[in-house]
Protein backbone atom coordinates (compact mmCIF):
# COMPACT_ATOMS: atom_id res chain seq x y z
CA UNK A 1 24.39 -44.62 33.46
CA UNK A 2 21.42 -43.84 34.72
CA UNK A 3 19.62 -45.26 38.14
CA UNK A 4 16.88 -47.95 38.40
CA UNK A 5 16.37 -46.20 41.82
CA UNK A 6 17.54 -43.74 44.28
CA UNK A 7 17.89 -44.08 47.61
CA UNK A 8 18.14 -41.40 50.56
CA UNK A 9 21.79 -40.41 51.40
CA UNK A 10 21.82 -36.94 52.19
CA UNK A 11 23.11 -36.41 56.37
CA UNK A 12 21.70 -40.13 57.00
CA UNK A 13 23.26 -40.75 60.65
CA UNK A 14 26.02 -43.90 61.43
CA UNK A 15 28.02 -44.88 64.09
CA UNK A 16 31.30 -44.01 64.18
CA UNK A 17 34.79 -45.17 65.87
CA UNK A 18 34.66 -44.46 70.00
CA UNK A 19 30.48 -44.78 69.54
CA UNK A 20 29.46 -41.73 68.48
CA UNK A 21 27.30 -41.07 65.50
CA UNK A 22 28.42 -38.65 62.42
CA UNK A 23 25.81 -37.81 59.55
CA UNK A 24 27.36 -38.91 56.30
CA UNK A 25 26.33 -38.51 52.55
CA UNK A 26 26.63 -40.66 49.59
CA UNK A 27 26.31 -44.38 47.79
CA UNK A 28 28.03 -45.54 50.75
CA UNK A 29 24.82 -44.31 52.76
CA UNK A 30 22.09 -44.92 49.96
CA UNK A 31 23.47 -48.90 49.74
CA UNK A 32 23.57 -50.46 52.76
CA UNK A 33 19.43 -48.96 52.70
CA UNK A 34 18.37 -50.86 49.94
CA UNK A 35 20.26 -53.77 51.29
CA UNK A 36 18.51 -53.67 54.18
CA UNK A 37 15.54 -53.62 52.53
CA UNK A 38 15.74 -56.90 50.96
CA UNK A 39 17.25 -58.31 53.68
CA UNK A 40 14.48 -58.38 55.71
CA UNK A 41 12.08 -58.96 52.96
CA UNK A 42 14.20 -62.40 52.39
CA UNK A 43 13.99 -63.37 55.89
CA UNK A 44 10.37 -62.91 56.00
CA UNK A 45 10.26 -64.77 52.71
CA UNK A 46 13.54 -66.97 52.37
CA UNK A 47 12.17 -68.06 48.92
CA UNK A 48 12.24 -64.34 47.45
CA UNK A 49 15.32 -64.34 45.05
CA UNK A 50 17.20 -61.63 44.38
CA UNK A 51 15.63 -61.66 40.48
CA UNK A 52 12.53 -60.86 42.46
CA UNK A 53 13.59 -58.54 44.85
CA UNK A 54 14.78 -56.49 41.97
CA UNK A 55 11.70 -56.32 40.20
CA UNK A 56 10.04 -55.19 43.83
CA UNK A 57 12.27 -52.59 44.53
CA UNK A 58 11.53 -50.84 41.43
CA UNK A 59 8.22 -51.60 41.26
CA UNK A 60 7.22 -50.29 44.58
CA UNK A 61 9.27 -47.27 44.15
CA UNK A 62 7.43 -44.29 45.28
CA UNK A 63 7.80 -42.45 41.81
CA UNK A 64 8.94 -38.76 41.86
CA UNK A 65 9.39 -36.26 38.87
CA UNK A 66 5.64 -35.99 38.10
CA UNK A 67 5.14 -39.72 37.66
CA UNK A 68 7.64 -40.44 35.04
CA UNK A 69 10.95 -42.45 35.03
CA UNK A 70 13.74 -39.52 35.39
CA UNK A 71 17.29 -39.74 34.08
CA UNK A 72 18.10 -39.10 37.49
CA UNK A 73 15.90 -40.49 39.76
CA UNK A 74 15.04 -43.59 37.68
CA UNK A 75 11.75 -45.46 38.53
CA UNK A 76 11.69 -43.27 41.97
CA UNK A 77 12.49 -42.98 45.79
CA UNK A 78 12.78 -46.63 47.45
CA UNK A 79 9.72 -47.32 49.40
CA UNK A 80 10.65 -49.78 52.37
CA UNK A 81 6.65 -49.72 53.81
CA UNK A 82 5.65 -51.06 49.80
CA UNK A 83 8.01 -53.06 49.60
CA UNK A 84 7.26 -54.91 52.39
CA UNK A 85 3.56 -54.82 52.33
């Protein structure tokens, strides 16, 4: 399977248990990113639908291996400043 876009989740910092803050890596970092994203892109928009946020995400993807889709990094690197612009 290959990605429609990546998402930083290398040592991205969350709270923990007893609030301190551990750097974790993974999905389970790169998700809850994109997520936000969209989230506030629907609340500054209500009538964006998820079809559409879709399409925005990859579209505004800041694209990486020399311009082209990559197996691994898809259309490119999430771009939360395009996206919202």
């Amino acid at each position: 399977m290959k990605p429609d876009v990546v998402a930083p989740g290398v040592k991205i910092p969350s709270t923990v248990p007893g609030g301190r803050a551990l750097a974790s890596d993974g999905t389970s970092m790169a998700t809850p990113l994109v997520a936000g994203i969209v989230a506030l892109a629907r609340q500054a928009n209500p009538a964006l639908t998820i079809g559409d946020a879709e399409r925005l995400v990859i579209q505004t993807a800041r694209k990486l291996e020399g311009g082209r889709r990559g197996a691994r990094t898809g259309e490119g690197l999430v771009d939360a400043r395009a996206f919202v612009a």
